[in-house]
N, C-alpha and C. Protein backbone atom coordinates (compact mmCIF):
# COMPACT_ATOMS: atom_id res chain seq x y z
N UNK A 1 71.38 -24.02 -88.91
CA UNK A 1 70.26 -23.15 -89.18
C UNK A 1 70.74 -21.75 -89.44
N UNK A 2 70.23 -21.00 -90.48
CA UNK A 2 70.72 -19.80 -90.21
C UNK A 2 69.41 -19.08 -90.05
N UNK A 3 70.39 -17.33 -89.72
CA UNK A 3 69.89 -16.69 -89.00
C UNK A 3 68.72 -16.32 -89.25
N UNK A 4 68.46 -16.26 -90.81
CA UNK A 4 67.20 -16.07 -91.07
C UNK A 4 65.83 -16.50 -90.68
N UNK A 5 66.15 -17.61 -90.74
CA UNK A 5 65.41 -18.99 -90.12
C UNK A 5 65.30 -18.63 -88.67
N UNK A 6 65.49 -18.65 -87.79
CA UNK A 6 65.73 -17.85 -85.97
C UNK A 6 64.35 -17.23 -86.54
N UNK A 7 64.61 -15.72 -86.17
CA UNK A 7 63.75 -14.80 -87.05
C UNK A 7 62.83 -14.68 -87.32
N UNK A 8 62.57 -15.67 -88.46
CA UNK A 8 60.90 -16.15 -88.58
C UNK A 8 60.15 -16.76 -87.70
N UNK A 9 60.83 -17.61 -87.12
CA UNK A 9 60.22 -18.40 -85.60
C UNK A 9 60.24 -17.33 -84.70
N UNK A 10 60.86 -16.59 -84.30
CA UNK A 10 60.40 -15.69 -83.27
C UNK A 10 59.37 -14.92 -83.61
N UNK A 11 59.29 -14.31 -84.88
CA UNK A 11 58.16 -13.17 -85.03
C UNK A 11 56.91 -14.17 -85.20
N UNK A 12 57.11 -15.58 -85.87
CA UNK A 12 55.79 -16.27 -85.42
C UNK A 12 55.34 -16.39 -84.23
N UNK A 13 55.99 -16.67 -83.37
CA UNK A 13 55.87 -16.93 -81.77
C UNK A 13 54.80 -14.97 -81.39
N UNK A 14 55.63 -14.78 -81.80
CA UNK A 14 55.04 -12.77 -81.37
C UNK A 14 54.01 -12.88 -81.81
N UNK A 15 53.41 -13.30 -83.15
CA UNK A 15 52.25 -12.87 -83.60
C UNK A 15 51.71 -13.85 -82.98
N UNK A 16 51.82 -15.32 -83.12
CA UNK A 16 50.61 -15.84 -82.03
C UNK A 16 50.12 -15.13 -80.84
N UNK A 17 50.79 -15.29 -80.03
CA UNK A 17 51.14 -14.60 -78.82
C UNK A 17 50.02 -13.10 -78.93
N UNK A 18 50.52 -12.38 -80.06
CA UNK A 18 49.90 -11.17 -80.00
C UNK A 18 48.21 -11.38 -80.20
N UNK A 19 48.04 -12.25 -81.10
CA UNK A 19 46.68 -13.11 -81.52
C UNK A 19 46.22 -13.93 -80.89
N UNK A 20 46.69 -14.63 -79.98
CA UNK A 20 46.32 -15.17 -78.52
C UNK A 20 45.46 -14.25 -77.30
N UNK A 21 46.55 -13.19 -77.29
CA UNK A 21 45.93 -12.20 -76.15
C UNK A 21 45.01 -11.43 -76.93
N UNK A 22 44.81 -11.09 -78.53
CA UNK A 22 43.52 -10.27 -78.89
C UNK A 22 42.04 -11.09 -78.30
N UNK A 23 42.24 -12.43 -78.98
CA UNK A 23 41.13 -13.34 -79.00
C UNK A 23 40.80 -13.93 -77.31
N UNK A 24 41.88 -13.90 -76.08
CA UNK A 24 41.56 -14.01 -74.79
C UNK A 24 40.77 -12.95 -74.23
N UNK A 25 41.23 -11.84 -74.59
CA UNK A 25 40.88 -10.13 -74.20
C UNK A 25 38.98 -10.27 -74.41
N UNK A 26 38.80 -10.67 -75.78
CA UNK A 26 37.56 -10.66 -76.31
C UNK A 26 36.61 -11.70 -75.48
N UNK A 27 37.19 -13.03 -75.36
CA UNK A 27 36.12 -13.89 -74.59
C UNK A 27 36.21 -13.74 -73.20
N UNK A 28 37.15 -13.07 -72.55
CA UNK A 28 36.72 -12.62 -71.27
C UNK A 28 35.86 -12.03 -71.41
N UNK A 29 35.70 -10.41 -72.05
CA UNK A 29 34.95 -9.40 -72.59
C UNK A 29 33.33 -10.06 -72.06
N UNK A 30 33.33 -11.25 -73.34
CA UNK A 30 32.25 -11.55 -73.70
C UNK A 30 31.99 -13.09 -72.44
N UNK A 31 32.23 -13.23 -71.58
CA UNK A 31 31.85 -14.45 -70.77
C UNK A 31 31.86 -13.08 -69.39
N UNK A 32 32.13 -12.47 -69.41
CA UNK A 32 31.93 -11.11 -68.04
C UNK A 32 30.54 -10.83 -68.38
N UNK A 33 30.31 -10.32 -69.80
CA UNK A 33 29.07 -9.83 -70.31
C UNK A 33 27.99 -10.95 -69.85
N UNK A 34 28.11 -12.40 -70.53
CA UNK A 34 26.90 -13.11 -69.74
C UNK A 34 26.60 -13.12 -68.18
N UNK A 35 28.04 -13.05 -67.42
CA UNK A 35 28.00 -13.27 -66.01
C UNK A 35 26.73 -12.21 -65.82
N UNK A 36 27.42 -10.69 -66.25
CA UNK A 36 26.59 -9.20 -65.52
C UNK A 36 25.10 -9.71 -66.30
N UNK A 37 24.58 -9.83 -67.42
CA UNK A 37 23.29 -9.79 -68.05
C UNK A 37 22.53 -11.27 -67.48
N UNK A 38 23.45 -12.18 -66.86
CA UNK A 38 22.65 -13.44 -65.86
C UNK A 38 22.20 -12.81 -64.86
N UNK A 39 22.92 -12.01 -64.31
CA UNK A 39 22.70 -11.54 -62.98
C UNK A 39 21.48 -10.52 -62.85
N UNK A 40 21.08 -9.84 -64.00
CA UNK A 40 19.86 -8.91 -64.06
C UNK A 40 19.16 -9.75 -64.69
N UNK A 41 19.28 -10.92 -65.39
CA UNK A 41 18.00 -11.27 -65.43
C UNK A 41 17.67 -12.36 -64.25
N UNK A 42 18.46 -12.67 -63.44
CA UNK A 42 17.87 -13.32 -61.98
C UNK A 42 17.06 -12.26 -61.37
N UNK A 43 17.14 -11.08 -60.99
CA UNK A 43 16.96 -10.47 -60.92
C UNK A 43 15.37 -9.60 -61.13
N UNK A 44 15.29 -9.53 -62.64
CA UNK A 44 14.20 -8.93 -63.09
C UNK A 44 13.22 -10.37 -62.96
N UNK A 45 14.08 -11.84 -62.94
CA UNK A 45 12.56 -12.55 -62.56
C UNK A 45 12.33 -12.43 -61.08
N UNK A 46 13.10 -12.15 -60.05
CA UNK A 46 12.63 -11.82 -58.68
C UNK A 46 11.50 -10.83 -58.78
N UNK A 47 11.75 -9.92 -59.59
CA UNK A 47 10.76 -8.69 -59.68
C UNK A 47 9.03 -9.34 -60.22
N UNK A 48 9.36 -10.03 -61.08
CA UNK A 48 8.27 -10.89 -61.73
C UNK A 48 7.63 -11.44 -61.05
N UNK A 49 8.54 -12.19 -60.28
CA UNK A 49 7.97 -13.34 -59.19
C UNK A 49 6.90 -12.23 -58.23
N UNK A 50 7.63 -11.41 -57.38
CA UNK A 50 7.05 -10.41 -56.81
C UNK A 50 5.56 -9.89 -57.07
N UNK A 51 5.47 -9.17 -58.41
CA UNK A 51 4.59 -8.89 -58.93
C UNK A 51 3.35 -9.76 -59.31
N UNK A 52 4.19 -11.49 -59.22
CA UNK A 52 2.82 -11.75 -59.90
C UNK A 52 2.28 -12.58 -58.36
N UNK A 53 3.06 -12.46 -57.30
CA UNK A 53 2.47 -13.33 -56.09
C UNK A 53 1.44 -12.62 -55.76
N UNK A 54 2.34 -11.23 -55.30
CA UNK A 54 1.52 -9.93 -54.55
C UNK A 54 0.05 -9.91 -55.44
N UNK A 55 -0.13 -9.67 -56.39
CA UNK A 55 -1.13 -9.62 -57.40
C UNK A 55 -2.25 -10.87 -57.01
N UNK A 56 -1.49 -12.24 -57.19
CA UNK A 56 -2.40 -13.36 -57.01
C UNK A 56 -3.25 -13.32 -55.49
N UNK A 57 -1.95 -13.23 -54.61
CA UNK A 57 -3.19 -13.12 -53.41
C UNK A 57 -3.84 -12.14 -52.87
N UNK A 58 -3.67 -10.56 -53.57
CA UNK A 58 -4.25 -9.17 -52.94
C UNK A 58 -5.52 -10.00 -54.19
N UNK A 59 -5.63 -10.88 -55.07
CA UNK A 59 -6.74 -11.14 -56.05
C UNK A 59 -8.08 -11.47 -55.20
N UNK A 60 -7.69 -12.20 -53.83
CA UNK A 60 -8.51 -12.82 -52.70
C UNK A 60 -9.12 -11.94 -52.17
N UNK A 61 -8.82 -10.40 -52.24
CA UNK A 61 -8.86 -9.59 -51.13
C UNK A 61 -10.22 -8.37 -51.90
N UNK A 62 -10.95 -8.00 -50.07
CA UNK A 62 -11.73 -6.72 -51.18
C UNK A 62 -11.07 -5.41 -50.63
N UNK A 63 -10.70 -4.57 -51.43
CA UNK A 63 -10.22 -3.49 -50.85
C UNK A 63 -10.92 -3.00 -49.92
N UNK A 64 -12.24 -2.38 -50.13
CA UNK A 64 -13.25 -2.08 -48.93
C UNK A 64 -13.13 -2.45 -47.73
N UNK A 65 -12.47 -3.49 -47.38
CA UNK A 65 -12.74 -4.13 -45.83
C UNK A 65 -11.55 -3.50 -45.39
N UNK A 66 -10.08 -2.62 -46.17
CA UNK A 66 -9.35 -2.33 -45.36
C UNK A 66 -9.19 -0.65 -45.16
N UNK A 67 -8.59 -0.39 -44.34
CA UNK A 67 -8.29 1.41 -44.41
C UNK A 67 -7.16 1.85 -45.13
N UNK A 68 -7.47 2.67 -45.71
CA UNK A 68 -6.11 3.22 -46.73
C UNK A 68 -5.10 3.30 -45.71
N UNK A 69 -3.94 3.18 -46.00
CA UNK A 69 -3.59 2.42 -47.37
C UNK A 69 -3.04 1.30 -46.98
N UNK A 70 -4.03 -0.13 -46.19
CA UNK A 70 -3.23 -0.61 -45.77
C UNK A 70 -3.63 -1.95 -46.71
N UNK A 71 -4.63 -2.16 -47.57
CA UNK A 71 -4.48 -2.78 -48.82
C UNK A 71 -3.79 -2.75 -49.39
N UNK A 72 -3.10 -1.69 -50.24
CA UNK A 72 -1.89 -1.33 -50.38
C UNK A 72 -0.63 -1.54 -50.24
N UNK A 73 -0.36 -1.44 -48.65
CA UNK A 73 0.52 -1.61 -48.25
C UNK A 73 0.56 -3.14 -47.96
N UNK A 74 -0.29 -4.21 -47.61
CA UNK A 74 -0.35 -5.43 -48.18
C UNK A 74 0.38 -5.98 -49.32
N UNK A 75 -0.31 -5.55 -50.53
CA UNK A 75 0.63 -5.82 -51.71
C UNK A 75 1.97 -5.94 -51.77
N UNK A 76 1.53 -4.58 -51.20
CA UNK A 76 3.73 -4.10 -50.88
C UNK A 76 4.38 -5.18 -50.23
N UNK A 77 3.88 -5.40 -49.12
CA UNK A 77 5.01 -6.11 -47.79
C UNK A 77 4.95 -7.62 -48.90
N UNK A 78 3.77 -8.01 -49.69
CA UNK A 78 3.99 -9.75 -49.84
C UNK A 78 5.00 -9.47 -51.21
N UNK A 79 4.88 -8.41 -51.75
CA UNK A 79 5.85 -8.53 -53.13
C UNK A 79 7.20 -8.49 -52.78
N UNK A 80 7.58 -8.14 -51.62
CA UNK A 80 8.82 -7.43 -51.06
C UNK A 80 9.41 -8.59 -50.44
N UNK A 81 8.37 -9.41 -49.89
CA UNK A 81 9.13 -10.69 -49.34
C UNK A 81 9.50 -11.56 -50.53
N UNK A 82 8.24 -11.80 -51.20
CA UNK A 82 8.82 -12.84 -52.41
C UNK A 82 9.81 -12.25 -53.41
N UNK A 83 10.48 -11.33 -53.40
CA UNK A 83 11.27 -11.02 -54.09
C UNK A 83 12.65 -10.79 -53.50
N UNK A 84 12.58 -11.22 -51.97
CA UNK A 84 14.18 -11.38 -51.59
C UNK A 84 14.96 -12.70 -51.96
N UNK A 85 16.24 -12.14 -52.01
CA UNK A 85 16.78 -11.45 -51.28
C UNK A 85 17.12 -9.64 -51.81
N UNK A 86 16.48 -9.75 -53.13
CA UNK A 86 16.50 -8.25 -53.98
C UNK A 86 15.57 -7.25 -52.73
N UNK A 87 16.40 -6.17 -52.86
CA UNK A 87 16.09 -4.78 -51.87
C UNK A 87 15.76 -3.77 -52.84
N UNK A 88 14.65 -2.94 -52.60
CA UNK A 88 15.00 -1.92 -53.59
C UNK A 88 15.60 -0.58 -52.32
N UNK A 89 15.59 0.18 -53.39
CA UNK A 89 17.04 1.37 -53.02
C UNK A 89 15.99 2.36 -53.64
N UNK A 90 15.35 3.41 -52.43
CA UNK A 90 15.02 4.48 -53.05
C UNK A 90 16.27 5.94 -53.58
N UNK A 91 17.51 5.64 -53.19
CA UNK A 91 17.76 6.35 -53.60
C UNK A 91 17.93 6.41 -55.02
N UNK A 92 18.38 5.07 -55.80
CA UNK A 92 18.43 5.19 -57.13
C UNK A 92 17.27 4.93 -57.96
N UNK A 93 16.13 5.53 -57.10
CA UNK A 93 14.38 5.69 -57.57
C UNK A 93 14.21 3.92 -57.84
N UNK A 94 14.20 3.12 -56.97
CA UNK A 94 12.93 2.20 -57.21
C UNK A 94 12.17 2.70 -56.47
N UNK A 95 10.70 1.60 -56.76
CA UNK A 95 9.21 2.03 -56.30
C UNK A 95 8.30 1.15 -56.85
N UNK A 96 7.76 0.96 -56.14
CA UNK A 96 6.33 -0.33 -56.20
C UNK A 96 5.37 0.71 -56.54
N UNK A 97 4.24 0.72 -57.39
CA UNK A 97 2.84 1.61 -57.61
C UNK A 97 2.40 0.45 -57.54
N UNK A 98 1.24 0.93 -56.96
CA UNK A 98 -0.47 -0.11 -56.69
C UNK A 98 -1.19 0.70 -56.79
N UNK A 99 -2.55 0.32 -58.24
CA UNK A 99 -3.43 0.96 -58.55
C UNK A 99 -4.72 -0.35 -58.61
N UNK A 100 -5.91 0.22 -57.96
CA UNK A 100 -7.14 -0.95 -58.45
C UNK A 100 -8.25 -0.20 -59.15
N UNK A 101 -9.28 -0.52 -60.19
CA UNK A 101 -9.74 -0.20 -60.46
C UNK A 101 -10.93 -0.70 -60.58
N UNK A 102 -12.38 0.00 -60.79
CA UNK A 102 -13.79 -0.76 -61.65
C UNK A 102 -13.76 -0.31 -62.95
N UNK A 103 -14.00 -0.96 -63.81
CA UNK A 103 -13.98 -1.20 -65.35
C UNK A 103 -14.97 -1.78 -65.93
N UNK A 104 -15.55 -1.64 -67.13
CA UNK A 104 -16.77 -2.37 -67.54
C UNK A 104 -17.82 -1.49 -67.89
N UNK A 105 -18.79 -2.24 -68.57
CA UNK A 105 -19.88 -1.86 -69.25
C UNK A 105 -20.94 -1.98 -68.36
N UNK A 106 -21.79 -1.02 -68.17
CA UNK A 106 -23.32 -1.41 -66.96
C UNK A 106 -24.17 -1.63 -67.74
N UNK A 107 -23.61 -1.37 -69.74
CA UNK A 107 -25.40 -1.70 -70.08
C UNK A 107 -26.16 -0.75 -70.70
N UNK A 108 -25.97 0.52 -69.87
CA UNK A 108 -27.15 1.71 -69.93
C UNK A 108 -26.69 2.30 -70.95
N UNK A 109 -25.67 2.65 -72.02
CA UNK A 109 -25.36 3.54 -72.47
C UNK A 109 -24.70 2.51 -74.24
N UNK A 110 -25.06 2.38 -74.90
CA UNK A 110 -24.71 1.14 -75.92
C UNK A 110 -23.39 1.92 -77.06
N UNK A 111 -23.47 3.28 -76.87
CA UNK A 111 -22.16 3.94 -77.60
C UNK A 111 -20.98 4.11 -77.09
N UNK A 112 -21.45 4.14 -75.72
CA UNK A 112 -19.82 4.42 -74.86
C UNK A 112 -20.08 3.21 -73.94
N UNK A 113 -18.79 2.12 -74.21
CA UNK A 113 -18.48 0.80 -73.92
C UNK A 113 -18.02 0.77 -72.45
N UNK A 114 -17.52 2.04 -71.78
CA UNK A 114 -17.01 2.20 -70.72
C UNK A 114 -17.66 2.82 -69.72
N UNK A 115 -18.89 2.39 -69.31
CA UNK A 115 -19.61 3.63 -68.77
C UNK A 115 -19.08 3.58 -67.03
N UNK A 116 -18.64 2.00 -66.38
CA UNK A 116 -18.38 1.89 -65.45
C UNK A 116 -16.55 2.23 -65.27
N UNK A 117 -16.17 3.21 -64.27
CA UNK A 117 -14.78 3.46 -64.46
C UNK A 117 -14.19 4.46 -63.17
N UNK A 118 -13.40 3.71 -62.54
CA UNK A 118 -12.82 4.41 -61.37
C UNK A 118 -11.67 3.74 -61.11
N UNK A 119 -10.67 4.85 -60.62
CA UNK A 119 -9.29 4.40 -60.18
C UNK A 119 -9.11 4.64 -58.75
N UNK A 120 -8.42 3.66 -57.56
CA UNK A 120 -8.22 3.89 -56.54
C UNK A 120 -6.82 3.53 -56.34
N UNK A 121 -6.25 3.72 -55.00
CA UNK A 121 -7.15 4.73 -54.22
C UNK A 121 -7.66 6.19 -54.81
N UNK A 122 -8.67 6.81 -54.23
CA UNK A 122 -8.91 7.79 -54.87
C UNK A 122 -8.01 8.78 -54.23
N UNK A 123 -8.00 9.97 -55.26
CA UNK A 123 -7.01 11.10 -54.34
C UNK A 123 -5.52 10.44 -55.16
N UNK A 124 -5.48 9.93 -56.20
CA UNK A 124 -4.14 8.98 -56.49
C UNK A 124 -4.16 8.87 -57.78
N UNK A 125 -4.34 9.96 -58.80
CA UNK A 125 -4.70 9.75 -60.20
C UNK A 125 -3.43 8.80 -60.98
N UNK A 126 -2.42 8.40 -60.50
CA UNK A 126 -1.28 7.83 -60.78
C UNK A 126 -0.76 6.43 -60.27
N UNK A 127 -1.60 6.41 -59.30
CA UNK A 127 -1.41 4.72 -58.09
C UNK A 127 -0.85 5.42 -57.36
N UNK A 128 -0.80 4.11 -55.55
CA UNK A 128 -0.30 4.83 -54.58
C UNK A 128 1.00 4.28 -54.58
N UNK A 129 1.96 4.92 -54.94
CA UNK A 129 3.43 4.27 -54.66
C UNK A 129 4.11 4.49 -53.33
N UNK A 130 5.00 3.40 -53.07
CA UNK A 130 5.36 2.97 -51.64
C UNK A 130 6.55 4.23 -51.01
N UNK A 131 7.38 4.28 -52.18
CA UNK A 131 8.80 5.18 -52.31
C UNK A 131 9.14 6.47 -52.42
N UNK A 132 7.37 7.33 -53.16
CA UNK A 132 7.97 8.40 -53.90
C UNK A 132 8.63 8.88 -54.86
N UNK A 133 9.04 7.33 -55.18
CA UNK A 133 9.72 7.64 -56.97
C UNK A 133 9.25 7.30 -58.24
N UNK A 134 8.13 7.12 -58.04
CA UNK A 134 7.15 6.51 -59.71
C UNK A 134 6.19 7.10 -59.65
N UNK A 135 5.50 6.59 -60.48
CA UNK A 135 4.11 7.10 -61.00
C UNK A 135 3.71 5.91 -61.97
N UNK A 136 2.42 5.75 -62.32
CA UNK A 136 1.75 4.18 -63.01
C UNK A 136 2.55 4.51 -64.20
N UNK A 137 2.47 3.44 -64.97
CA UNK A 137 2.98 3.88 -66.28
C UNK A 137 1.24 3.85 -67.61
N UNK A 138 0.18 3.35 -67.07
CA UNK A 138 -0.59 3.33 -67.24
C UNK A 138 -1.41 4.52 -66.85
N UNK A 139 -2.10 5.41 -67.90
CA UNK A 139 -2.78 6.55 -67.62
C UNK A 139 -4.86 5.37 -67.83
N UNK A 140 -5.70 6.29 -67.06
CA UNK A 140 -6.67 5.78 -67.52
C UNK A 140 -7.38 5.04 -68.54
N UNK A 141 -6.93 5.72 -69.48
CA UNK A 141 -7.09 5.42 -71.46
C UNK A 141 -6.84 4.23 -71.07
N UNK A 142 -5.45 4.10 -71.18
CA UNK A 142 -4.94 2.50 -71.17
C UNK A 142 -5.38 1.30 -70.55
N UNK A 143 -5.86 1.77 -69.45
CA UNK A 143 -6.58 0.64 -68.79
C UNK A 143 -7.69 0.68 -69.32
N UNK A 144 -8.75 1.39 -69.98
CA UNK A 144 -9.77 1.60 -70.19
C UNK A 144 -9.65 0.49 -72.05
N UNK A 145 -8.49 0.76 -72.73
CA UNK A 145 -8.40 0.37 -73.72
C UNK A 145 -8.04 -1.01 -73.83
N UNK A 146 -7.54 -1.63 -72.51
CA UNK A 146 -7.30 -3.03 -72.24
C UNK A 146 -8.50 -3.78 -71.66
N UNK A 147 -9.20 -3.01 -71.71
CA UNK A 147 -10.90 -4.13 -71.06
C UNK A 147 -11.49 -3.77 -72.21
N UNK A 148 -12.21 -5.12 -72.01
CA UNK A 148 -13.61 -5.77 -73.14
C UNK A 148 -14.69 -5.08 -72.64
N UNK A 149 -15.35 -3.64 -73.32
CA UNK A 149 -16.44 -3.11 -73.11
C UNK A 149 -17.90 -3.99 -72.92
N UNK A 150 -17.49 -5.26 -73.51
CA UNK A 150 -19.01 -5.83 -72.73
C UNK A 150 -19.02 -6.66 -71.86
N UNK A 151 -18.13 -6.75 -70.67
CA UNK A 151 -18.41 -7.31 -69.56
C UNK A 151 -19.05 -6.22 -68.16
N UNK A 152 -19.10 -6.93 -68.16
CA UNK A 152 -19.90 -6.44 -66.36
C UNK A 152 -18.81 -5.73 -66.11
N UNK A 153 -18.91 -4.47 -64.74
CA UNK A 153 -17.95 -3.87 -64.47
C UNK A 153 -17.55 -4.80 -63.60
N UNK A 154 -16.32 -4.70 -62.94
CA UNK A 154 -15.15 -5.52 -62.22
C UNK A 154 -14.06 -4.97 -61.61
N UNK A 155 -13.94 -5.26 -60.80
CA UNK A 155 -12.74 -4.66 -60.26
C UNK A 155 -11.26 -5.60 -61.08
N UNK A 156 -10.26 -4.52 -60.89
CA UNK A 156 -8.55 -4.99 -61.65
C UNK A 156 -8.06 -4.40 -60.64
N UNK A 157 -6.36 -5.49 -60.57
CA UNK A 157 -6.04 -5.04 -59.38
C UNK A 157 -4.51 -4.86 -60.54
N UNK A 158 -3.48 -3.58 -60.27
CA UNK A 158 -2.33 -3.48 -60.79
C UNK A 158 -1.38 -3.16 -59.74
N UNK A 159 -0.56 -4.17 -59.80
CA UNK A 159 0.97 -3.60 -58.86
C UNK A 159 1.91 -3.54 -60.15
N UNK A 160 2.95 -2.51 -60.12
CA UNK A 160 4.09 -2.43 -61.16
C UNK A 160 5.47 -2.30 -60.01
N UNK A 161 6.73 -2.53 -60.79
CA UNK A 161 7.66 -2.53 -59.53
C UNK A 161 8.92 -1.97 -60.68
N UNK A 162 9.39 -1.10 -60.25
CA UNK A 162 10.44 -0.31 -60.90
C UNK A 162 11.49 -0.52 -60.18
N UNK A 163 12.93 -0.90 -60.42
CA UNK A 163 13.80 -1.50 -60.09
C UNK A 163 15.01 -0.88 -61.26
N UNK A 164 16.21 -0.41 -60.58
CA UNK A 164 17.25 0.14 -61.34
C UNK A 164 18.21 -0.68 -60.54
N UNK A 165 19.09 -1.67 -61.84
CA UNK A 165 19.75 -2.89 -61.43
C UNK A 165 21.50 -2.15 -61.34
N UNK A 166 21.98 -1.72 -60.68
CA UNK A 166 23.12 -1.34 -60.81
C UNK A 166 24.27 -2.45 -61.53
N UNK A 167 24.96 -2.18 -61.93
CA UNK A 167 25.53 -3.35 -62.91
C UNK A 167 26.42 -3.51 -61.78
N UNK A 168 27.53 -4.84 -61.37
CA UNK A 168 27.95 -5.73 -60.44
C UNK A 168 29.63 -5.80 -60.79
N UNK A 169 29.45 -5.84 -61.92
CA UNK A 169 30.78 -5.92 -62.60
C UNK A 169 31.84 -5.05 -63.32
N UNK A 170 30.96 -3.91 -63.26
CA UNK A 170 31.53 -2.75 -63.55
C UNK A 170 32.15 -2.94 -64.64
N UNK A 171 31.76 -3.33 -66.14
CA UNK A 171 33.20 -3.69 -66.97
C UNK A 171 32.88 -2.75 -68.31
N UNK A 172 34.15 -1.72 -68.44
CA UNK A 172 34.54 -0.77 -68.70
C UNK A 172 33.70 -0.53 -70.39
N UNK A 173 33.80 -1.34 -71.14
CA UNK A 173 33.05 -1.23 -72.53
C UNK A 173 31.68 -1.56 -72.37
N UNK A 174 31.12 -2.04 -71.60
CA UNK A 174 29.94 -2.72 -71.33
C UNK A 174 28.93 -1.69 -70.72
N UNK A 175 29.73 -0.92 -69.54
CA UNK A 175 29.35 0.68 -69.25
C UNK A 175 29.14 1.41 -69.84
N UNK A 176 30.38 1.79 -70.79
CA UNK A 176 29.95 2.82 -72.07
C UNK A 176 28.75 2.46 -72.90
N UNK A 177 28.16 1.51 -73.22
CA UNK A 177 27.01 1.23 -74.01
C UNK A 177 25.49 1.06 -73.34
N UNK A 178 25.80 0.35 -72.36
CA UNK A 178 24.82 0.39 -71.57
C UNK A 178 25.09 1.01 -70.14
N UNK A 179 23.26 1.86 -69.43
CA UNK A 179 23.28 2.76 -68.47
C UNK A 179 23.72 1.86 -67.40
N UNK A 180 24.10 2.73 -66.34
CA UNK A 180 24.66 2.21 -64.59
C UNK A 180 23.32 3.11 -63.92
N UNK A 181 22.78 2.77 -63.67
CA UNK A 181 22.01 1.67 -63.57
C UNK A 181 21.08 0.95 -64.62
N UNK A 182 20.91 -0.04 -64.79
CA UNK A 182 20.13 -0.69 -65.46
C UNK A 182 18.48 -0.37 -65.06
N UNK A 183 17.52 0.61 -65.81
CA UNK A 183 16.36 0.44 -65.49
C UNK A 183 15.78 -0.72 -65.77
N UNK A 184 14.56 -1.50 -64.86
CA UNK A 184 14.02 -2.79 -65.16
C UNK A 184 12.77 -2.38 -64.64
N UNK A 185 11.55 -3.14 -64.88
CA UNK A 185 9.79 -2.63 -64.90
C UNK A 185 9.26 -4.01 -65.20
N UNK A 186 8.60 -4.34 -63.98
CA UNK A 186 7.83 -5.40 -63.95
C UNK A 186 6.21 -5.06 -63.77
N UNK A 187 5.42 -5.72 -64.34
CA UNK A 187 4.02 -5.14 -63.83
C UNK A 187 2.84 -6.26 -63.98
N UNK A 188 2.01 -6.37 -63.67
CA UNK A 188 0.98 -7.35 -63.15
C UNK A 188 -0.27 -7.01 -63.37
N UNK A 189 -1.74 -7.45 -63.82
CA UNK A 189 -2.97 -7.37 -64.25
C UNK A 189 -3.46 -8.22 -63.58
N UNK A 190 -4.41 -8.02 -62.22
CA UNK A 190 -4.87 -9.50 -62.03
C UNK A 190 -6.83 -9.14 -61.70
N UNK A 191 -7.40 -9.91 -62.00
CA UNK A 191 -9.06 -9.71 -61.63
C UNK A 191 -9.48 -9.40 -60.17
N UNK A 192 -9.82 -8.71 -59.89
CA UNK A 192 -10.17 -8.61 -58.11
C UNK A 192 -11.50 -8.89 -58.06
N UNK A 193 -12.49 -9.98 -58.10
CA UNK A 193 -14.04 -10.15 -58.08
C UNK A 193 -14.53 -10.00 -56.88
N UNK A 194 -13.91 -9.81 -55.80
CA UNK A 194 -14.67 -9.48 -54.46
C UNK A 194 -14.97 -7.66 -54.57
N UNK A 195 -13.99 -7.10 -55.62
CA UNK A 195 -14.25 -5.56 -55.60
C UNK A 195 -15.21 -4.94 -56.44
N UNK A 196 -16.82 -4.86 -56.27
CA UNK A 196 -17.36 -4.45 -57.33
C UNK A 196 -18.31 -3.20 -57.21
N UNK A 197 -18.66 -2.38 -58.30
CA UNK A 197 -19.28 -1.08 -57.84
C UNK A 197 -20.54 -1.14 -56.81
């Protein structure tokens, strides 16, 4: 064999080799990436789950029969259980808001569709949040613009749950593009018929 021949086989060997570790580098990259984006979305459905239990059974409930804010704080404790083993962390601002409202048409007024309309608790133009770090993301309008002006007024019951997912894996390109923490926002609409004006 001559030497030439050597030579070429080695620098083939190099470039595989070199093209081996580009294309390993990359599907780690990219099989880390599903691990961290599995893991927030387990995650954001805990939050879901949360939101839509707390919601279903505060649905049973009339606010009236309890003292502020311990309706409220109801919501809170059942969303908080069904959503462990997830904790929120006020320091990196999560926060549960709970807002209920009456909504609806009484009838009396045939131009303005909304004549029935109140947000509680009162004293809470924003919902009562558990943490101190939110506020509804829903202003009046909005709720007002999501009901059918010709039903009866009714009570709505809203829990939202704000959750900043710190990423797990820390992986270095994946950081640069996306925030540390991951903001995530779950939120819930449910009928409250025991609550009415």
């Amino acid at each position: 064999m001559s030497e030439t021949t050597n030579n070429s086989k080695k620098t083939e060997k190099g470039q595989s080799f070199v093209e081996l570790m580009m294309v390993l580098i990359f599907m780690v990259m990219f099989i880390l990436g599903i691990v961290e984006f599995g893991t927030l979305l387990n995650e954001y459905l805990n939050l879901v789950d949360g939101a839509r239990e707390a919601a279903r059974i505060i649905s049973d409930y009339d606010p009236e029969e309890f003292t502020f804010p311990a309706f409220e704080q109801e919501a809170i404790d059942i969303a908080k259980e069904v959503m462990l083993p997830l904790e929120l962390d006020q320091v990196l601002g999560d926060d549960i808001v709970v807002s209920y409202f009456i909504v609806g048409d009484d009838g009396s007024d045939p131009i303005n569709d909304h004549d029935a309309f109140a947000r509680y608790p009162t004293g809470e133009p924003t919902g009562w949040d558990h943490l101190g770090n939110q506020v509804s993301k829903f202003s009046d309008a909005d709720i007002q613009a999501r009901v059918d002006g010709t039903t009866l007024p009714r009570g709505i019951f809203l829990i939202e749950i704000f959750y900043n997912y710190p990423q797990q894996l820390k992986i270095p390109v994946f950081s640069d593009i996306v925030p540390d923490p991951i903001p995530v926002y779950a939120y819930v609409f449910m009928p409250l018929p025991r609550f009415k004006p």
